[in-house]
Every structure is written in C-alpha cells, then in structure tokens.
Protein backbone atom coordinates (compact mmCIF):
# COMPACT_ATOMS: atom_id res chain seq x y z
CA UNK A 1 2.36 6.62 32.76
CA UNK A 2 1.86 10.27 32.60
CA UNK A 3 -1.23 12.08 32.45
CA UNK A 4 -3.04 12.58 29.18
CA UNK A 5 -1.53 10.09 27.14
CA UNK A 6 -3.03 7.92 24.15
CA UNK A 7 -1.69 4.46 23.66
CA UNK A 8 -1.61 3.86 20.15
CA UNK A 9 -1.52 0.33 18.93
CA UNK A 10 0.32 -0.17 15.60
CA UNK A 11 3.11 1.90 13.75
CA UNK A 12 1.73 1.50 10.72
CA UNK A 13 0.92 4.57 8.16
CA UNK A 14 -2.37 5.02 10.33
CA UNK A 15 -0.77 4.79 14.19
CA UNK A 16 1.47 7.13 13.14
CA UNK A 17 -0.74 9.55 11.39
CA UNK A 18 -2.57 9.89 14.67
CA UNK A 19 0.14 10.36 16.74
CA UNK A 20 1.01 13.27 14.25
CA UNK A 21 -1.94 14.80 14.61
CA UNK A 22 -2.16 14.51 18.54
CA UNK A 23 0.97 16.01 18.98
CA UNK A 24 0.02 18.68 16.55
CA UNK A 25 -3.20 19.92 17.47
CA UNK A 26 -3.18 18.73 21.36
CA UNK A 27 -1.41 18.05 24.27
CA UNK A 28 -1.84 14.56 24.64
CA UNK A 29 1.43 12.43 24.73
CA UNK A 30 1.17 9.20 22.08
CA UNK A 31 2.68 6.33 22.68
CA UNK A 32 2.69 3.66 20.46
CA UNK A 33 2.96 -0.42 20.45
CA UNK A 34 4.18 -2.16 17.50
CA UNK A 35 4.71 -6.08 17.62
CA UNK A 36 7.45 -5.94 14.91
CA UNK A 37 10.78 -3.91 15.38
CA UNK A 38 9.52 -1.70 12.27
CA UNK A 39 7.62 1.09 11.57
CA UNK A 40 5.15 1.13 8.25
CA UNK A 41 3.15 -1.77 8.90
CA UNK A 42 2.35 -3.76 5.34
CA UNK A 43 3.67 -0.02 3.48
CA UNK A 44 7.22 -0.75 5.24
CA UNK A 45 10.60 -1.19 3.24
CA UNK A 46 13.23 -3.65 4.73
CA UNK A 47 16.95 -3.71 3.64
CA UNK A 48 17.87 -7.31 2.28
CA UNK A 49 21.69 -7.73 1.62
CA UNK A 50 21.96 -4.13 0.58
CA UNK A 51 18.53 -4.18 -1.22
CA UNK A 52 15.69 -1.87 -0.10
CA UNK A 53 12.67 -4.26 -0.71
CA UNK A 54 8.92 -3.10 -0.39
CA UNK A 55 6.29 -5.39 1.20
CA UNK A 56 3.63 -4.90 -1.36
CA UNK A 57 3.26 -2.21 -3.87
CA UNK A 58 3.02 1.28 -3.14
CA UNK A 59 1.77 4.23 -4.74
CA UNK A 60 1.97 7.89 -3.40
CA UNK A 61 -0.91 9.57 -5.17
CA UNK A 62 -4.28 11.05 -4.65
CA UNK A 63 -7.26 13.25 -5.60
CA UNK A 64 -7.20 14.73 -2.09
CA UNK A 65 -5.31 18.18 -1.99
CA UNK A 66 -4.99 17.84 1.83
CA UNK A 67 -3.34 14.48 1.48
CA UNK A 68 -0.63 15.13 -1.01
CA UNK A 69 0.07 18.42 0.91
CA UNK A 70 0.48 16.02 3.92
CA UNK A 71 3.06 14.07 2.68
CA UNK A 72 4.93 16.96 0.73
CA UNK A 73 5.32 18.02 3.87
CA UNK A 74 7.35 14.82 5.15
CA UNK A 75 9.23 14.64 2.10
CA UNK A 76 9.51 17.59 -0.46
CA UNK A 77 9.36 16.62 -3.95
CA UNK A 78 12.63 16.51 -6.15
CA UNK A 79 13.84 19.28 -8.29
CA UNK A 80 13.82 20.19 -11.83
CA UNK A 81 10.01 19.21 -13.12
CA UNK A 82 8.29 21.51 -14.86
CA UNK A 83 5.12 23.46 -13.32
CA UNK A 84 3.56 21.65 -16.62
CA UNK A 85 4.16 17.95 -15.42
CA UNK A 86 3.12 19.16 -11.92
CA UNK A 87 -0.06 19.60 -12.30
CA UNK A 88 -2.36 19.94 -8.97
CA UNK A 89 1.41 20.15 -7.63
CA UNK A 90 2.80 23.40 -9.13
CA UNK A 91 1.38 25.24 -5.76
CA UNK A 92 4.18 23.34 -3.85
CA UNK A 93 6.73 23.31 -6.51
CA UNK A 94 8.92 25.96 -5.34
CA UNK A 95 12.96 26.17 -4.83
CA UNK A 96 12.25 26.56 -0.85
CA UNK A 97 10.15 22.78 -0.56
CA UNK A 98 11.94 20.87 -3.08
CA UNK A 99 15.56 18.97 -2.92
CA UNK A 100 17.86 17.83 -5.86
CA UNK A 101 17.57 13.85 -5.84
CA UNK A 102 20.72 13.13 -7.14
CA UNK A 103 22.21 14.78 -3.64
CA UNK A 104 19.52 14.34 -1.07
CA UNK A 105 17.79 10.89 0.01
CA UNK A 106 14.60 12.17 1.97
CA UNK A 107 12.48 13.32 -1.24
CA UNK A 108 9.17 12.37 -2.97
CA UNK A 109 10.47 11.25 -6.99
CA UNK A 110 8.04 11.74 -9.76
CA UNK A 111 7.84 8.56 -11.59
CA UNK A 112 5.91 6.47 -14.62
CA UNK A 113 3.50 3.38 -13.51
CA UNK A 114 4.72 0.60 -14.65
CA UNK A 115 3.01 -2.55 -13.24
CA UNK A 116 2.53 -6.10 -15.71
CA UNK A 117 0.81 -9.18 -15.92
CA UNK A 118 2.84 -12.52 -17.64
CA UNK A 119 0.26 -14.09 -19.67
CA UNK A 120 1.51 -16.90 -21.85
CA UNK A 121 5.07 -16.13 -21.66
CA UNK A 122 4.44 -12.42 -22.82
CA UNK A 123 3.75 -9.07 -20.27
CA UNK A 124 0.85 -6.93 -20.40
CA UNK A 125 0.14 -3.37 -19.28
CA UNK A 126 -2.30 -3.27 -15.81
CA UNK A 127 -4.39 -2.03 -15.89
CA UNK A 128 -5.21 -3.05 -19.43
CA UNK A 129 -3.88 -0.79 -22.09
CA UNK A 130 -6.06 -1.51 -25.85
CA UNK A 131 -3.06 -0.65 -27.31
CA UNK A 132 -1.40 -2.12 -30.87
CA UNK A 133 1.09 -3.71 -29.00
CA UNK A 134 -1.51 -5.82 -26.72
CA UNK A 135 -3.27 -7.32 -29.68
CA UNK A 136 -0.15 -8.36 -30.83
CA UNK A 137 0.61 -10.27 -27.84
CA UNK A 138 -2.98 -11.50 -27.68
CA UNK A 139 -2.47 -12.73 -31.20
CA UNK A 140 -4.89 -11.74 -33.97
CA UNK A 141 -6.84 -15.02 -33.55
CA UNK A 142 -7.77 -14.06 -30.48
CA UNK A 143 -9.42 -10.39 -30.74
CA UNK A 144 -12.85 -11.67 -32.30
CA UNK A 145 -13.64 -14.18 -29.78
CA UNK A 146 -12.38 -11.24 -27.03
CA UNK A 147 -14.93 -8.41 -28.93
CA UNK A 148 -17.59 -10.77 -29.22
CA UNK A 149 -16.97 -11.85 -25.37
CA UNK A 150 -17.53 -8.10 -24.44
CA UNK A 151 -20.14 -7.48 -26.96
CA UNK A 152 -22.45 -10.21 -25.17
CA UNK A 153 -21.47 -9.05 -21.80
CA UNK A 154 -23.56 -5.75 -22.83
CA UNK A 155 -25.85 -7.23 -24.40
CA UNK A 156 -27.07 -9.75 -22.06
CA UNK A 157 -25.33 -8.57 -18.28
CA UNK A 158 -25.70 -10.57 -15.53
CA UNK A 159 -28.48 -9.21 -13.60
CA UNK A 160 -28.29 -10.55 -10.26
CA UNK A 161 -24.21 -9.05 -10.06
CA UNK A 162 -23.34 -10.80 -6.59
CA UNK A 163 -19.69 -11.93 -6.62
CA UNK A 164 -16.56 -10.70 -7.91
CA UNK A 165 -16.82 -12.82 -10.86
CA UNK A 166 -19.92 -11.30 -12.07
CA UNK A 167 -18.25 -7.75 -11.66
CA UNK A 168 -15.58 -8.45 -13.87
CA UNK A 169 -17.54 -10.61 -16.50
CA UNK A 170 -20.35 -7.33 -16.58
CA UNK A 171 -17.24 -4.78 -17.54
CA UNK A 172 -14.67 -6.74 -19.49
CA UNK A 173 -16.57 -9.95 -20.89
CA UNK A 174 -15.93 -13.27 -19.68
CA UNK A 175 -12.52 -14.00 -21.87
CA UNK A 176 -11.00 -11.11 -20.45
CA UNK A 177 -11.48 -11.74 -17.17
CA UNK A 178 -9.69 -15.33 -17.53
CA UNK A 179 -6.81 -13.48 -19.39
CA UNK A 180 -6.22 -10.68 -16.84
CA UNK A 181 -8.55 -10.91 -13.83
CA UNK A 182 -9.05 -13.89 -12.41
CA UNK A 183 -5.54 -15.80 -11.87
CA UNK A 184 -4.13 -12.56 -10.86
CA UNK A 185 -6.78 -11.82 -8.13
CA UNK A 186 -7.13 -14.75 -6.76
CA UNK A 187 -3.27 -15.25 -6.39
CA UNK A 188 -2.71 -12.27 -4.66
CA UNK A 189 -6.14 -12.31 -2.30
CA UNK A 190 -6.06 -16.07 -1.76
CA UNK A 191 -9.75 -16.19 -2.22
CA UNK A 192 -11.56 -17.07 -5.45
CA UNK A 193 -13.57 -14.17 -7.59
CA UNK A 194 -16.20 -16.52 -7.25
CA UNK A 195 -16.35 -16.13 -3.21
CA UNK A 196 -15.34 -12.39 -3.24
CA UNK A 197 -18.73 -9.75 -3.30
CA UNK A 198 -19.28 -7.62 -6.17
CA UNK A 199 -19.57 -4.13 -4.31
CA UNK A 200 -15.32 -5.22 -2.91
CA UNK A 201 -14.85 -5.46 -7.00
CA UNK A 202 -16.55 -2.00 -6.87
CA UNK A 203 -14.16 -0.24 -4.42
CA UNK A 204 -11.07 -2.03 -5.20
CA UNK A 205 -11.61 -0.94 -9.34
CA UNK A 206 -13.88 1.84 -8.95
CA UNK A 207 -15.33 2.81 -12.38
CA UNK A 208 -12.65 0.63 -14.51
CA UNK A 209 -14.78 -1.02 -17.46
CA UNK A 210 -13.79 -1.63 -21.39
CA UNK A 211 -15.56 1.29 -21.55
CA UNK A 212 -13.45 3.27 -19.26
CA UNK A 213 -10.48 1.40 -20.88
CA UNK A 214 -11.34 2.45 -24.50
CA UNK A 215 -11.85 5.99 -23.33
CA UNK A 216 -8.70 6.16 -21.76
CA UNK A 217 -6.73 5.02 -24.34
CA UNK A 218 -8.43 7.76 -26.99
CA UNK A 219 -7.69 10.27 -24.61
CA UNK A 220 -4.18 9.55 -24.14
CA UNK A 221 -3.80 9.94 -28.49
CA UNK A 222 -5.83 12.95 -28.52
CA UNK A 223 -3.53 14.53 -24.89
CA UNK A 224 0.17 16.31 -25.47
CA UNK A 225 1.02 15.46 -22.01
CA UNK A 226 -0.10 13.68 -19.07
CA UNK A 227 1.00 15.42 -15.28
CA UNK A 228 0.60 13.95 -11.58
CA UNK A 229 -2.62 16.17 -11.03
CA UNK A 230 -4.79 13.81 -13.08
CA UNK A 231 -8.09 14.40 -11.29
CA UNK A 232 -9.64 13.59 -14.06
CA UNK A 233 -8.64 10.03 -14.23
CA UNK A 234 -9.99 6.66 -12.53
CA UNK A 235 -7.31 5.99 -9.99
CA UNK A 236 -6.93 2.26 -11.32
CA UNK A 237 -5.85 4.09 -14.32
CA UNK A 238 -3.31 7.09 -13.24
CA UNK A 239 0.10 6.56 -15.15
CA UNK A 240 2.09 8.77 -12.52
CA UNK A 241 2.85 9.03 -9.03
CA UNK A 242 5.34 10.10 -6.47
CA UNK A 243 7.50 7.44 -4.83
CA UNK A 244 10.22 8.07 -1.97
CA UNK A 245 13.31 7.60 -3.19
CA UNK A 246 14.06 5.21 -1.17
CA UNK A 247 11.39 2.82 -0.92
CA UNK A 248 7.46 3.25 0.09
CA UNK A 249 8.32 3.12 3.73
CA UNK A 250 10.96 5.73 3.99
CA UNK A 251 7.95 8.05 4.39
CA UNK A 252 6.61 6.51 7.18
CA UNK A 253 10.01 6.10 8.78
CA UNK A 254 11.18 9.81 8.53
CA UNK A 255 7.38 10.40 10.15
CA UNK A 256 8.35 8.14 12.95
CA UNK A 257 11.67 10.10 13.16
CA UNK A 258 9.77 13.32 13.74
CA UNK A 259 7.10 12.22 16.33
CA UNK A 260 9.56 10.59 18.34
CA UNK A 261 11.76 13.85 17.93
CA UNK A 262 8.88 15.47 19.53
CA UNK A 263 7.98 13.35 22.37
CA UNK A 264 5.83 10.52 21.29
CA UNK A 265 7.02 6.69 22.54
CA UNK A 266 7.50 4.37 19.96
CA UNK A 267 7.92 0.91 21.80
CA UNK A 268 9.00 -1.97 19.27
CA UNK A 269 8.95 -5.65 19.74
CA UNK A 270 5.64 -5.24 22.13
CA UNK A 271 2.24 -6.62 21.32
CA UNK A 272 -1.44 -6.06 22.77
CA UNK A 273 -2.94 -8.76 23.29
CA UNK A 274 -5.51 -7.58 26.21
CA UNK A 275 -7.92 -4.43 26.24
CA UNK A 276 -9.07 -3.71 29.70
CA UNK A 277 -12.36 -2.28 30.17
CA UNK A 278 -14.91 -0.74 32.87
CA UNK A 279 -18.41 -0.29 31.34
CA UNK A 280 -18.24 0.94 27.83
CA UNK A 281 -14.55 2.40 28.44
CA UNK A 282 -11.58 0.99 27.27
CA UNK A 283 -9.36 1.66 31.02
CA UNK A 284 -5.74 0.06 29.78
CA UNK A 285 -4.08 -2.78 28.07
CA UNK A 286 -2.04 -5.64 28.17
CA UNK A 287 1.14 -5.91 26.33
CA UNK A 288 3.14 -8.83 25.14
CA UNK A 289 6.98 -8.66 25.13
CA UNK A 290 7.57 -10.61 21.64
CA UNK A 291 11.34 -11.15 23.30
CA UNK A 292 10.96 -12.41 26.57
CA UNK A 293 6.94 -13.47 26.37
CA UNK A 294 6.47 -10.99 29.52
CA UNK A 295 3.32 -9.60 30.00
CA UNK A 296 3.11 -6.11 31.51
CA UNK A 297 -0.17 -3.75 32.07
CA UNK A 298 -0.66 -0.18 30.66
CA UNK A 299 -3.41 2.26 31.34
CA UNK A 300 -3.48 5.39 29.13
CA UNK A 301 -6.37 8.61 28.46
CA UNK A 302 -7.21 7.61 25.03
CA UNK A 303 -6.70 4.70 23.15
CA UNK A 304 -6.30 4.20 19.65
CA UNK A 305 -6.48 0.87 17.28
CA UNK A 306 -4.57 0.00 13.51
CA UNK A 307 -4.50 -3.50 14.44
CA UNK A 308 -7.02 -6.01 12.20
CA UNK A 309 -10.43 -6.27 13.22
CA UNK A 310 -10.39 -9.73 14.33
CA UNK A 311 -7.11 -9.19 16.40
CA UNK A 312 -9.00 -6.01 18.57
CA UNK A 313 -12.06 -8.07 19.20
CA UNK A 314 -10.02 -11.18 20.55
CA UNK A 315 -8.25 -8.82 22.90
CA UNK A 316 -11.46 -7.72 24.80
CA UNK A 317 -11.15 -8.91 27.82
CA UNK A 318 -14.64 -8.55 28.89
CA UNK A 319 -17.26 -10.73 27.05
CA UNK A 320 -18.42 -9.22 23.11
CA UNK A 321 -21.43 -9.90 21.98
CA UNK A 322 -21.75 -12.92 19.88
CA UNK A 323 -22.99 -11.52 16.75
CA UNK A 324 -20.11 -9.08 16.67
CA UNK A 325 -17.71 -11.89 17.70
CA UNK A 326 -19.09 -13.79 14.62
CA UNK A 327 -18.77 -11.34 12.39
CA UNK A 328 -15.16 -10.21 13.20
CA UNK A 329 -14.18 -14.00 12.95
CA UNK A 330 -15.60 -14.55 9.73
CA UNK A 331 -13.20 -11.45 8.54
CA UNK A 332 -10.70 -13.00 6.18
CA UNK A 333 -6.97 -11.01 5.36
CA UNK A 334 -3.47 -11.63 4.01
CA UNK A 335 -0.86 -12.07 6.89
CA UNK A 336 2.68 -11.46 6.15
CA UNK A 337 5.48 -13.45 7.27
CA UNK A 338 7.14 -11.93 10.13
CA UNK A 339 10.55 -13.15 8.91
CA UNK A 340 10.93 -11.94 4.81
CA UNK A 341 11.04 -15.12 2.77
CA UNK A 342 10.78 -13.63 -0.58
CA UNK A 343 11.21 -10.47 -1.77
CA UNK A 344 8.17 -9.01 -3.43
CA UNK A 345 9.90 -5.55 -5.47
CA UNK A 346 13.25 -4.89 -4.99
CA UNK A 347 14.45 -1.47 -5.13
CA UNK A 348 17.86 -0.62 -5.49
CA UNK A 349 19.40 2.44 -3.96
C-alpha cells in the first residue's frame, strides 16, 4: 500500500466525509472498505424495479451554516425560489450555483415536510400539529380527557424522569403519549419507552413539549411565510427541507463520485473484521471478501472507523478491557437487511 494512506472503514455519509476532507486539506490517500456494494450506509437509496427507494427517512437540513454550505456544494440547489423562501440560503442562491430541476438530476429540491401517523384508521401530522383538523380526527369526546391528561402532567410531573416513558408523559400527558408516542417509537426502535433513558428522549426530541407545540402552531397564524432558514425553530418541528432529487443517497453517491475522481479507493463487497495493533496503535487490518470469504491483510498510516461500536470492539485483535467489552456489548441498534425486503419510501423519478 502506498505511503501515507488512511484506511477508512465504511462508505457511509461519515467515511466519506473524511475521505473528503483528507483529500482536501492533506496529502494522505483514503481508501475505504465497505461490506455492501453501496455507498450511503443506512442514508443510501437503492433502485427497486425502476423505483428509487430510501432506507429510512431523510432530511437535508440544519442550523449549521458550514453544513448546508457543505452539501450545496455537492449538489446546488434548484432554480426559481425566491431569496424570500430562502432564507439562511439566499447567500448561495445565485444563477452561477443553482440548476433548473426539471433539466438537471444532480440538485438539492426545496420541499414541504410531510411525515404521518395512522391512528384509528385516520393520519395525523408528526410532529403533532393542534390544529382544527386534528381534533376532528381525535373526535370531540376525546379533547377533555386529552387537556385534562396534560393539565395533570404539569401539575403533578414525574419527578424522578428516568425512562423514555416518563419524558413523554412530563411534555404531552399520558393520553398523548399512547395516541402518538408510544406505538410509534417502539415500532421503529424495537425497544419499549419503558426501557429507553429519558436524556435519549432528550436528544432525539430536543425541546418538543405541548408547550412548544402550542407555540408553534400560534406562530405559524400570526407568520406570512415560513423559509428553509428557520433557525428559530425546534428541529423536530421545521416544515421545510432540501431533498436530492433523486433520493437521500444521491448525495452521498455523487460525493463518492468525486473522491474517487480524485484518487481515493473505494473497495466494495470487503469487510473488516480484524484491527491489528502494537501497543496503543492501531498497525493494519484484516479484511473479509463478502464474495469469496478470503481474508487478506492491510496496513495503512491512519485509520478511521463508521462501523457500530460493538462491531470495532469485536475486531480488536488484542485483548479489550472487560469493562469496555461490556459496555460495547450491551449497545443495542437496528440492523438492516442486507437484501431489501420491503420498501420503506418509495420515490419515484
């Protein structure tokens, strides 16, 4: 291998971030392992009988001025919104970074959230809108047991907030977190609210509460016009965002399109499944052929790891301590299938 090189493990949005940045700002040569034959990791887009289908749902926004210039800069936003819509975005909007969308594929479109819960045969806004049309569907019955649900959750909190559970029931009241938390969480974490710590419910939903809720829905009366900029909006909240036109991981395939274009290795269908050490430096690792089952050695300069926690620490080959062992097996995710069974959001071209 040559001189100066970083093996990269993982293709994913963050493996190939890096390698973007190494080739940019050094001269170390990445080269990066992916077990599937994809780039994008759980933010790729497959092609299904002519259908562009995400794994998972993606949104392209954030607060962060350098990130939104990052990806701009991948994929130019499309043509003809206004500087008023734009927002935090008008600095970019010019006619020299943007493309027409009807004519050109690799661009960033500016689209509405729309994302629902089914609840008794009817769909609801999520996050929750208090809108007219959701007390409808609730049914009128229903709204006094729901404000007196959230009237006792302020009143009388639970004080000792340690799961998930307790989060929600704090924020929203304990009927609606059956309606719109609880089913829908634990379906798509596998793991019930009850077993899931409050301060995850604190990350994953920020500073989301009725509260919030109520505020946000006055605000939207009182506004003329929402834009993409929306700093001044919880994120579980934001109403726009941008979206490549052709599915989440287009982004991360034109990346992978560019790196490679400029001398990084992107080697598919292999999989660490060693890290060699000497002392407290990672020396090389092994990689799997997912083909052929081969096993083949690589030693690189730097090394860099996307793959889940549990995964790195079973590669070590030299012994980990057992408390850090323990810890990384207790680590619970979501795997995906390696083969699609189901599409999750199909996108048509």
């Amino acid at each position: 291998m040559d001189t100066n090189t970083a093996v990269i493990i993982g293709a994913g949005p963050a493996g190939l971030a890096a390698a973007h940045q190494l080739l940019s700002a050094t001269d170390i040569k990445p080269i990066i392992y992916e077990a599937s034959h994809q780039v994008g990791g759980i933010s790729r887009t497959v092609v299904y009988k002519g259908n562009r289908i995400d794994i998972g749902g993606h949104r392209y926004f954030s607060k962060s001025d350098v990130i939104m210039r990052w990806w701009l800069q991948i994929l130019p936003m499309q043509a003809g919104c206004s500087p008023e819509d734009l927002g935090i975005l008008a600095k970019f909007y010019s006619p020299g970074n943007t493309l027409d969308h009807e004519t050109h594929d690799n661009v960033m479109l500016v689209r509405p959230r729309v994302s629902r819960i089914l609840f008794e045969k009817n769909l609801f806004d999520y996050p929750i809108s208090l809108n007219l049309e959701t007390l409808d569907k609730l049914g009128i019955w229903r709204i006094p047991a729901l404000a007196a649900s959230v009237a006792r959750s302020r009143a009388f909190p639970i004080k000792n907030e340690v799961t998930l559970e307790d989060f929600f029931i704090n924020r929203f009241g304990r009927e609606l977190y059956k309606i719109f938390f609880k089913d829908y969480t634990e379906k798509v974490w596998g793991v019930p609210c009850s077993q899931i710590r409050a301060d995850w419910g604190a990350q994953r939903v920020k500073g989301v509460s009725i509260t919030r809720v109520l505020a946000d829905a006055i605000a939207k009366i009182l506004a003329k016009r929402l834009n993409i900029a929306q700093t001044n909006v919880e994120t579980s909240l934001i109403e726009q965002f941008m979206y490549p036109k052709l599915g989440a991981g287009q982004l991360w395939e034109e990346l992978a399109r560019r790196i490679e274009k400029r001398g990084a290795e992107i080697r598919y269908g292999k999989e660490v499944v060693g890290i060699s050490t000497t002392g407290s430096k990672v020396t090389g690792v092994r990689v799997r052929d997912t083909a052929t089952g081969e096993i083949s050695s690589c030693r690189g300069d730097w090394f860099f790891s996307t793959m889940p926690v549990k995964d790195l620490v079973r590669a070590f080959e030299a012994k980990v301590p057992a408390e850090v062992k323990a810890v990384s097996e207790s680590l619970v995710c979501r795997l995906l299938h390696r083969q699609l069974q189901m599409p999750c959001s199909m996108k048509r071209v």
